[in-house]
Protein backbone atom coordinates (compact mmCIF):
# COMPACT_ATOMS: atom_id res chain seq x y z
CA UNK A 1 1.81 19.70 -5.40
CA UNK A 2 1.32 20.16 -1.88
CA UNK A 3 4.04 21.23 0.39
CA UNK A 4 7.59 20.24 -0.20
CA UNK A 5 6.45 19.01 -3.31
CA UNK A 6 5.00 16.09 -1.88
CA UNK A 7 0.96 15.13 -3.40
CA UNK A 8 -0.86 11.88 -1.97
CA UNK A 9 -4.14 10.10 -3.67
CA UNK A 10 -5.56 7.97 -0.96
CA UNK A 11 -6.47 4.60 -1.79
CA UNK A 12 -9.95 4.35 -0.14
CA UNK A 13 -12.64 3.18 -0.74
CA UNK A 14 -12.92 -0.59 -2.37
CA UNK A 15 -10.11 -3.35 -2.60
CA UNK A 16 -10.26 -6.86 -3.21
CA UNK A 17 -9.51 -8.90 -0.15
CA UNK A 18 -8.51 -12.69 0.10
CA UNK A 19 -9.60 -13.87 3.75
CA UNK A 20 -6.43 -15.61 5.86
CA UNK A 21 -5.44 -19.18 4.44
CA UNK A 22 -8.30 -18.42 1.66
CA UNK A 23 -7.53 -19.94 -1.97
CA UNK A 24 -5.76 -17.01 -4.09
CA UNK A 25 -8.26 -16.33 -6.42
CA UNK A 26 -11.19 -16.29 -3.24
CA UNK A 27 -11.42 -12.44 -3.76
CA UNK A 28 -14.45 -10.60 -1.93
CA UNK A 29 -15.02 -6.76 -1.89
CA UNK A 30 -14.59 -4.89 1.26
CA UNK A 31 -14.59 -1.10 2.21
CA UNK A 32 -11.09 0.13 3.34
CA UNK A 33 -9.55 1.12 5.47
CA UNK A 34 -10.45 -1.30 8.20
CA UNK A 35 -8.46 -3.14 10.59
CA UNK A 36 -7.84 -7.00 10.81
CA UNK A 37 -10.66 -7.39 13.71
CA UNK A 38 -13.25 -6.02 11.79
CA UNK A 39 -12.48 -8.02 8.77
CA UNK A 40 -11.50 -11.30 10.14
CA UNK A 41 -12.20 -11.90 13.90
CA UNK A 42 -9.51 -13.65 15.96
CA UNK A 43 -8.75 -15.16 12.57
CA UNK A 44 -4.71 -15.22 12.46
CA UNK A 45 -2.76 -15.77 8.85
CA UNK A 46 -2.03 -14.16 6.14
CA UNK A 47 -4.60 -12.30 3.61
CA UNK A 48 -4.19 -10.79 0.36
CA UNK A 49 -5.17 -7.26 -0.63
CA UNK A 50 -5.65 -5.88 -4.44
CA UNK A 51 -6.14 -2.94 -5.38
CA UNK A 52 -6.47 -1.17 -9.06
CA UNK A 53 -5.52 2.60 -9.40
CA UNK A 54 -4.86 5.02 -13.10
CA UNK A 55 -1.60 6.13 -13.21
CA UNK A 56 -1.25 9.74 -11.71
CA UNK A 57 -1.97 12.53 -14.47
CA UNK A 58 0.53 15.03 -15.20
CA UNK A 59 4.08 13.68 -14.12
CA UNK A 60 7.39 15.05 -14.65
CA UNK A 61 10.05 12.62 -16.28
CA UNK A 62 11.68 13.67 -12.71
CA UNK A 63 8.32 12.61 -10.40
CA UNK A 64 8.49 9.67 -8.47
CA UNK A 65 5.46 7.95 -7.44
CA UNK A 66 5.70 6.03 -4.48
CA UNK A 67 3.17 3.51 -2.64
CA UNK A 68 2.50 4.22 1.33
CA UNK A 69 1.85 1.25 3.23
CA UNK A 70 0.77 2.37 6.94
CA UNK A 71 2.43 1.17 10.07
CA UNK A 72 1.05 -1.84 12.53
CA UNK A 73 -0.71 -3.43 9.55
CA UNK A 74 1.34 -6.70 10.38
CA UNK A 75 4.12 -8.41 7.94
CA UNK A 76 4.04 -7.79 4.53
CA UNK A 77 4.96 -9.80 1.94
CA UNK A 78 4.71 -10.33 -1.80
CA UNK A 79 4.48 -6.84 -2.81
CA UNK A 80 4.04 -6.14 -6.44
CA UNK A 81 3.08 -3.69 -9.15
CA UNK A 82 1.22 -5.11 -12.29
CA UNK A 83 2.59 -8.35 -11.22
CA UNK A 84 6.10 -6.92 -11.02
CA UNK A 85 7.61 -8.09 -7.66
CA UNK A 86 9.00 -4.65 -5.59
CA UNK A 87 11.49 -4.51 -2.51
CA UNK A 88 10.66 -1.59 -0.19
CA UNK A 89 12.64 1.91 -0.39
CA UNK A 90 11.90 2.77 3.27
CA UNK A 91 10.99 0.65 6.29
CA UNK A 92 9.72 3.48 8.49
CA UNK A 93 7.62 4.91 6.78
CA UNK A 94 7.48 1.54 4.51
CA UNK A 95 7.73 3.04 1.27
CA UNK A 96 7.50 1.66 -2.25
CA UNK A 97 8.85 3.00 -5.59
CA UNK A 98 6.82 2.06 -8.33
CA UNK A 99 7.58 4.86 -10.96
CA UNK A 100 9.29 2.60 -13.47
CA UNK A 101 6.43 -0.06 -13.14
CA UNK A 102 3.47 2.44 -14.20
CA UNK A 103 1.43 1.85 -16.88
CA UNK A 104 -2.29 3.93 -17.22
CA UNK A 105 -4.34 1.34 -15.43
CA UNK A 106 -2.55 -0.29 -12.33
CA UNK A 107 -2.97 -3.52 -10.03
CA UNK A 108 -1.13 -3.26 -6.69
CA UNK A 109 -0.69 -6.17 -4.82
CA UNK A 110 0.17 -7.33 -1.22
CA UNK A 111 0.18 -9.86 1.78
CA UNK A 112 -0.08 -9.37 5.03
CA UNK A 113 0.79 -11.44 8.13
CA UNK A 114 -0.85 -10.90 11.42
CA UNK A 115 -2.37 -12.88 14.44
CA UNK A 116 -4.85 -10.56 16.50
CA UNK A 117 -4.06 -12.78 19.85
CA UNK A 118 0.01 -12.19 19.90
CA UNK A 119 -1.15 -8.39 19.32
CA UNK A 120 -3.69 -7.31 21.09
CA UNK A 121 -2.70 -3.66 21.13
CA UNK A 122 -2.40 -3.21 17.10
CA UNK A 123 -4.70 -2.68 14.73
CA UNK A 124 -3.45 -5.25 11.82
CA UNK A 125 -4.61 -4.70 8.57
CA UNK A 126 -5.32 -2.10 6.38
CA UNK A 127 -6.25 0.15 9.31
CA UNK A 128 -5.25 3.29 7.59
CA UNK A 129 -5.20 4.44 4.19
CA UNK A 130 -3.31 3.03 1.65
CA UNK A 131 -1.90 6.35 -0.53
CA UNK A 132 0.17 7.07 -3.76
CA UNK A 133 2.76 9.83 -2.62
CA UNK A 134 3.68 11.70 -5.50
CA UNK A 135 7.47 13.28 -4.93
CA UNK A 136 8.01 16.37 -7.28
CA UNK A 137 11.67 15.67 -9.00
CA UNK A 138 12.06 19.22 -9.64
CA UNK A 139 11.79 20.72 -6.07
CA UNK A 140 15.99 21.14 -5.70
CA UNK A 141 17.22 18.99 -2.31
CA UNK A 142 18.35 21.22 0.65
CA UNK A 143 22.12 21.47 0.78
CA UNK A 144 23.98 20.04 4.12
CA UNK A 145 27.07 21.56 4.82
């Protein structure tokens, strides 16, 4: 574990992308991350992102395993684990607990919202790396007095 018991696996690399408006099952391959521009133009709606990932090795019964959606990616919507439908833990960071939905080989999906012309200043998209954020359960919370 990394500092304060926190350990992130970015997400990188390949995800299945469904273009704005696109059919559901109109998956194509794309590099990410990348931001809305670069993937769809001026194009506004809403796309789908998919992503498989193994479940992380070596967890506690304590562990939580969280997903980490970056900010200015645009609304997100139908968020689910293995087809399990998930309501964010945390807004800012947005934050997703999917410990209980883990099984060794994982399918995260989500939907994003965003029209490049109402936002001219924000990236949209998967603009920054998706990660897993590993939480060790055993690292005792500070104490408030």
């Amino acid at each position: 574990m990394s500092e304060l018991g926190v350990h992130r696996i970015r997400l990188k690399g390949p995800w299945d992308v469904s273009a704005p408006n696109s059919e559901n099952d109109d998956f194509e391959r794309h590099h990410l991350p990348s931001d809305w521009r670069k993937l769809f133009g001026n194009l506004s709606g809403r796309a789908t992102f998919r992503r498989s990932f193994h479940r992380p090795s070596n967890l506690d019964v304590k562990d939580r395993v969280l997903i980490h959606i970056p900010q200015g990616t645009g609304d997100l919507t139908d968020f689910s684990v293995n087809s399990k439908p998930l309501e964010p833990i945390s807004l800012d960071p947005l934050k997703f607990d999917v410990t209980s939905e883990l099984i060794d080989f994982n399918q995260l999906q989500f939907s994003l919202s965003f029209d490049p012309e109402l936002f001219p200043e924000v990236p949209g998209g998967l603009w920054e790396t998706v990660f897993v954020e590993i939480v060790d359960g055993n690292i005792p919370k500070p104490s408030t007095f």
